[in-house]
Every structure is written in structure tokens, then in C-alpha cells.
N, C-alpha and C. Protein backbone atom coordinates (compact mmCIF):
# COMPACT_ATOMS: atom_id res chain seq x y z
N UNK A 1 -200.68 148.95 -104.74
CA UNK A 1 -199.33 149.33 -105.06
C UNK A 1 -198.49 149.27 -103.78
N UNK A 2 -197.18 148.95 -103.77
CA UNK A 2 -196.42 148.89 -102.99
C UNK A 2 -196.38 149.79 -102.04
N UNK A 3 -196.05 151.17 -102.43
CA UNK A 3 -195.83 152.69 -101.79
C UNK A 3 -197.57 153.17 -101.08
N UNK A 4 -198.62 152.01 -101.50
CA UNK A 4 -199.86 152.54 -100.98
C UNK A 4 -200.57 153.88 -101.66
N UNK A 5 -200.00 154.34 -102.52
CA UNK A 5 -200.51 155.55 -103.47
C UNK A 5 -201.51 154.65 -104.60
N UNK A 6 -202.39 155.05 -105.08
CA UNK A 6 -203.58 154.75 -106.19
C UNK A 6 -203.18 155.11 -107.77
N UNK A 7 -202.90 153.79 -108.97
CA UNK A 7 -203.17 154.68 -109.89
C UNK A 7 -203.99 155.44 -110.38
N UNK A 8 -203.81 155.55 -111.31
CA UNK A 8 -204.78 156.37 -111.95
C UNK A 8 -205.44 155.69 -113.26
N UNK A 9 -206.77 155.05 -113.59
CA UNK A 9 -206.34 153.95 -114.24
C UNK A 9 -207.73 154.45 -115.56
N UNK A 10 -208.18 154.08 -116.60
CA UNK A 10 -209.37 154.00 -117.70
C UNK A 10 -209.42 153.02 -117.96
N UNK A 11 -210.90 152.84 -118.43
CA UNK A 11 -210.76 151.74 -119.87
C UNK A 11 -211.91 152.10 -120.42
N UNK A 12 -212.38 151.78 -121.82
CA UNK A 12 -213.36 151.70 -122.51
C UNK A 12 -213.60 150.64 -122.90
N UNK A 13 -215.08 150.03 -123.01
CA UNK A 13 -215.38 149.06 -123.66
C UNK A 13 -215.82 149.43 -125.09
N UNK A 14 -216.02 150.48 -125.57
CA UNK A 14 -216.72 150.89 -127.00
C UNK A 14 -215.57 151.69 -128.13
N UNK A 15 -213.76 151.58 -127.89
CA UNK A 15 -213.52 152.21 -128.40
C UNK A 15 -212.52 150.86 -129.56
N UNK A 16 -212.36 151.59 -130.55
CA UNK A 16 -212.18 150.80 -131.46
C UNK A 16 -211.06 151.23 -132.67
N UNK A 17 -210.33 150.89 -133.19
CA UNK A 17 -209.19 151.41 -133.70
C UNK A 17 -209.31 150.77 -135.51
N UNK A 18 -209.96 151.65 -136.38
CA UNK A 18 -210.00 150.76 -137.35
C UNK A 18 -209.04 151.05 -138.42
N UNK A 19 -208.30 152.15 -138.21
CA UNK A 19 -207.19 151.65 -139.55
C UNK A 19 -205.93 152.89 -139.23
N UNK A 20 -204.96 152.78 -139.88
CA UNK A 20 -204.04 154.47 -139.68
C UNK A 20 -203.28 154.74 -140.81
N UNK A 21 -203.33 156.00 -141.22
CA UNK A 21 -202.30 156.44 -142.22
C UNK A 21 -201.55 157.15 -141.87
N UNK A 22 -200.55 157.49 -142.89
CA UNK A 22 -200.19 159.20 -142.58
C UNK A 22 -199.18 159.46 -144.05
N UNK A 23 -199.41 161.03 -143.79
CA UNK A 23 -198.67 161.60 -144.97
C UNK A 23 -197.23 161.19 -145.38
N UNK A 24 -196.97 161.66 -146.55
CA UNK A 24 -195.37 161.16 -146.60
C UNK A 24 -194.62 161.88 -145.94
N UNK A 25 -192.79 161.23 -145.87
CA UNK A 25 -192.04 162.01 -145.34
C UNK A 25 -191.76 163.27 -146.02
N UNK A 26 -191.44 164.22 -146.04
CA UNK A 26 -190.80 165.25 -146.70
C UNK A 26 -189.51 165.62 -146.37
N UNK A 27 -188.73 166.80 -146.97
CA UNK A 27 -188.33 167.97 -146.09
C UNK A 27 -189.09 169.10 -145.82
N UNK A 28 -188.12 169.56 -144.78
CA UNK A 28 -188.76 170.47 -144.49
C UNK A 28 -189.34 171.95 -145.05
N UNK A 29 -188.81 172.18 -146.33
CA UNK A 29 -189.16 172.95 -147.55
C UNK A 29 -189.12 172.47 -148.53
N UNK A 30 -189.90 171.05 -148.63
CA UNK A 30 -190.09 169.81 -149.75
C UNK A 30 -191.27 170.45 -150.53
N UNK A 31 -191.68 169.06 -150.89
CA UNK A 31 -192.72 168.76 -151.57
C UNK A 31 -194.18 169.61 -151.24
N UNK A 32 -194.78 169.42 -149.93
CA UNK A 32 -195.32 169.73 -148.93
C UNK A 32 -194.92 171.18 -148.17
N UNK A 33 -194.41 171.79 -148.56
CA UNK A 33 -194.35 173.38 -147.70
C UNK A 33 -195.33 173.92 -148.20
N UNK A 34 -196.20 174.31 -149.15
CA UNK A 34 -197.00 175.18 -149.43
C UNK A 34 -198.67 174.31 -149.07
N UNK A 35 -198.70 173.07 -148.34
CA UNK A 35 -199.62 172.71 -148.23
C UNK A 35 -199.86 172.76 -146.35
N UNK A 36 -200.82 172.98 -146.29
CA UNK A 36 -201.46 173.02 -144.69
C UNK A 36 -201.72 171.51 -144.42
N UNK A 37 -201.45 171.86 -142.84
CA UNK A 37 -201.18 170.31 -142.42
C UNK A 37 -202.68 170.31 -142.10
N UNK A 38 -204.08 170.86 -141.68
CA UNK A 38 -204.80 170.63 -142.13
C UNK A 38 -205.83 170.16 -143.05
N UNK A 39 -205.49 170.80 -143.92
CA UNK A 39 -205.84 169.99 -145.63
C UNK A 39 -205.51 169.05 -145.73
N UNK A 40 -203.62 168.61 -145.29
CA UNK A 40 -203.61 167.02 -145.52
C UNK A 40 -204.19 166.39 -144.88
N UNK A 41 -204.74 166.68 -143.33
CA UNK A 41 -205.35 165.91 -142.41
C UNK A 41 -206.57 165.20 -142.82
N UNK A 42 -206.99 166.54 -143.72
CA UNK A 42 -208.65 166.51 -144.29
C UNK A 42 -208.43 165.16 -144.82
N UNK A 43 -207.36 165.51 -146.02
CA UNK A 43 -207.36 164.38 -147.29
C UNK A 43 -207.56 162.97 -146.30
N UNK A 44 -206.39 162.90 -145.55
CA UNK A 44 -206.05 161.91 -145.13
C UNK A 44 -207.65 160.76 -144.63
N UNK A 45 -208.35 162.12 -143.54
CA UNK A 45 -209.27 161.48 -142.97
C UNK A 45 -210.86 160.87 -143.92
N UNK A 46 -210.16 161.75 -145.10
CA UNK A 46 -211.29 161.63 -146.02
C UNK A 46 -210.87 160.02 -147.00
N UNK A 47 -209.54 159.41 -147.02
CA UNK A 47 -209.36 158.40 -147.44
C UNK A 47 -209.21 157.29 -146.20
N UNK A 48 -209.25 157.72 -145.46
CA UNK A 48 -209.20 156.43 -144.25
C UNK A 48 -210.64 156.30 -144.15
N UNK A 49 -211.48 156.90 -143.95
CA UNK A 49 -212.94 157.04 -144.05
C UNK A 49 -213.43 155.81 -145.39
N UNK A 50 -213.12 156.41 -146.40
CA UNK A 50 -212.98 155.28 -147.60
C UNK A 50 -212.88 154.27 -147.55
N UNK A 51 -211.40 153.84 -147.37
CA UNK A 51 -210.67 152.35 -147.05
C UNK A 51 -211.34 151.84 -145.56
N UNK A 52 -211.62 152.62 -144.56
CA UNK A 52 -212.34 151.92 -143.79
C UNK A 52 -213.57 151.17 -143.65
N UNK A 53 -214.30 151.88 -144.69
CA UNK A 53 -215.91 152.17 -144.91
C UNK A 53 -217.03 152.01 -143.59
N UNK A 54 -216.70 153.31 -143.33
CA UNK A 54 -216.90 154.34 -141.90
C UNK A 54 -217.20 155.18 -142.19
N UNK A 55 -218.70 155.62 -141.92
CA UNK A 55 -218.76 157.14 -141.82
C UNK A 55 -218.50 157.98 -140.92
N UNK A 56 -218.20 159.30 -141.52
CA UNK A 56 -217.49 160.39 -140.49
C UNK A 56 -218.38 160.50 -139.20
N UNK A 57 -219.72 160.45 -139.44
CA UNK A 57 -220.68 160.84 -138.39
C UNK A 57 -220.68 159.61 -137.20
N UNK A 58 -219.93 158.51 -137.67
CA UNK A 58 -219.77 157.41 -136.36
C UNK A 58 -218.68 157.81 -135.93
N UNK A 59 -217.57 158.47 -136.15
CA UNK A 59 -216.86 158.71 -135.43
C UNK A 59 -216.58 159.52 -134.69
N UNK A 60 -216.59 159.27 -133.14
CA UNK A 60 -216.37 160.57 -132.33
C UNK A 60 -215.39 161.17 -131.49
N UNK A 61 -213.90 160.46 -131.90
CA UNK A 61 -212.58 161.05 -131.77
C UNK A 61 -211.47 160.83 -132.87
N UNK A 62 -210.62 161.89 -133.17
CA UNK A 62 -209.63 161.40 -133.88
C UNK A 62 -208.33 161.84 -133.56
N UNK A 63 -207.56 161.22 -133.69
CA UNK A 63 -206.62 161.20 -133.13
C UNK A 63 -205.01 161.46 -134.28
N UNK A 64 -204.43 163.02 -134.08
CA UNK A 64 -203.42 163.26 -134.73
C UNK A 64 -202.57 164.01 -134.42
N UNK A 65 -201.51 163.55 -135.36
CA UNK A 65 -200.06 164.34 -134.82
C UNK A 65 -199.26 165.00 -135.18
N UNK A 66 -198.54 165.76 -135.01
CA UNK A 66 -197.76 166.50 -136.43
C UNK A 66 -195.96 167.25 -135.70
N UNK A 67 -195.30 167.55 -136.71
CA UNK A 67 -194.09 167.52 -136.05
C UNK A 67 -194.30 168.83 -135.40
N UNK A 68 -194.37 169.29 -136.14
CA UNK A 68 -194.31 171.24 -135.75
C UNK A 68 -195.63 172.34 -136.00
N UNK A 69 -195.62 173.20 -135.01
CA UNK A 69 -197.35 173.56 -135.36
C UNK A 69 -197.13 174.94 -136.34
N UNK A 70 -197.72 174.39 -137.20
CA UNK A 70 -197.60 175.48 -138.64
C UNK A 70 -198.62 177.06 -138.42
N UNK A 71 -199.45 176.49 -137.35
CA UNK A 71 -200.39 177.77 -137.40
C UNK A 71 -200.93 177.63 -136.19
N UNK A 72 -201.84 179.14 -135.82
CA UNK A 72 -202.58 179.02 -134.71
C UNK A 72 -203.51 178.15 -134.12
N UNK A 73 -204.17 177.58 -136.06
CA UNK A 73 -205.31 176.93 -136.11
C UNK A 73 -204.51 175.35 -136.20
N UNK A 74 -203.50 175.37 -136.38
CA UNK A 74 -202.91 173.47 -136.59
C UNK A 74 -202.71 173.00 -134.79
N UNK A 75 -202.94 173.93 -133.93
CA UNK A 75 -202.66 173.49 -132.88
C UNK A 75 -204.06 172.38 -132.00
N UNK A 76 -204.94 172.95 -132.90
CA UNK A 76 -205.98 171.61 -132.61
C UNK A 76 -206.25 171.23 -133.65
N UNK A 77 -205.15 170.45 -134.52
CA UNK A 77 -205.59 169.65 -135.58
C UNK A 77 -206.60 168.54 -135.70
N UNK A 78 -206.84 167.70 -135.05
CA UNK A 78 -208.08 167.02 -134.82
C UNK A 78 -208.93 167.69 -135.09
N UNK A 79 -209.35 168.58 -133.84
CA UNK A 79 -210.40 169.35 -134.38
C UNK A 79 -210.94 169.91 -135.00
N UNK A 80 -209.95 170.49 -136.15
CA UNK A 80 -210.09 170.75 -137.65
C UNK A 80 -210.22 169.79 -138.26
N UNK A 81 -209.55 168.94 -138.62
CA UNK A 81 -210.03 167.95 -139.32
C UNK A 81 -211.11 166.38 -138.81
């Protein structure tokens, strides 16, 4: 680098991206207010799993996002779901 400072850099050779969904839009006291953004996560990961035809047990990150954190427990949504 120019300035002589180091990035900071990764890579993986084993990681792999096989499909993405996501829930519908709503409002914000739509359709979707009485449902946990967990549960949908579940659903979600439980039909990408499907359409991928992947099992859960090969996968060992997932990766999600959400607008606003609904609960203590939505703050590591991945990890819940």
C-alpha cells in the first residue's frame, strides 16, 4: 500500500453460497406483527434447506438480517435459527 500500513485481508477456499431468500415486505403493524422474526427465520431456513437440497448438519454458518431487534433473543438471530 502506498501509506506503507498492511491490510487486513481473508479468504476461504471451502465457503460456498447456495441460495437466498427472505420474508415479505410488510408494515410495520402488518401482516407479520404477531409473528417472531425467529420463527420466520426458522421457516425460511427450513425452505431454503429444501430448495437447496442441503442438509442443516452441512451447514456451518448462516447468515441473517433483520430491520429492528424485536427481542433479547432476535439479537443473535442466526443463532437461533
Amino acid at each position: 500500500m502506498a501509506n506503507g500500513k498492511r491490510a487486513l485481508t481473508a479468504s476461504w477456499s471451502d465457503v460456498w453460497l447456495l441460495d437466498g431468500v427472505r420474508t415479505p415486505f410488510v408494515d410495520y403493524n402488518g401482516a407479520l406483527s404477531t409473528a417472531s422474526p425467529i420463527d420466520l427465520g426458522i421457516k425460511v431456513a427450513r425452505d431454503l434447506f429444501a430448495r437447496a437440497n442441503v442438509a442443516p448438519s452441512d451447514v456451518g454458518t448462516v447468515i441473517a438480517g433483520q430491520l429492528a431487534q424485536a427481542s433479547f433473543y432476535a439479537f443473535i438471530l442466526p443463532r437461533n435459527i
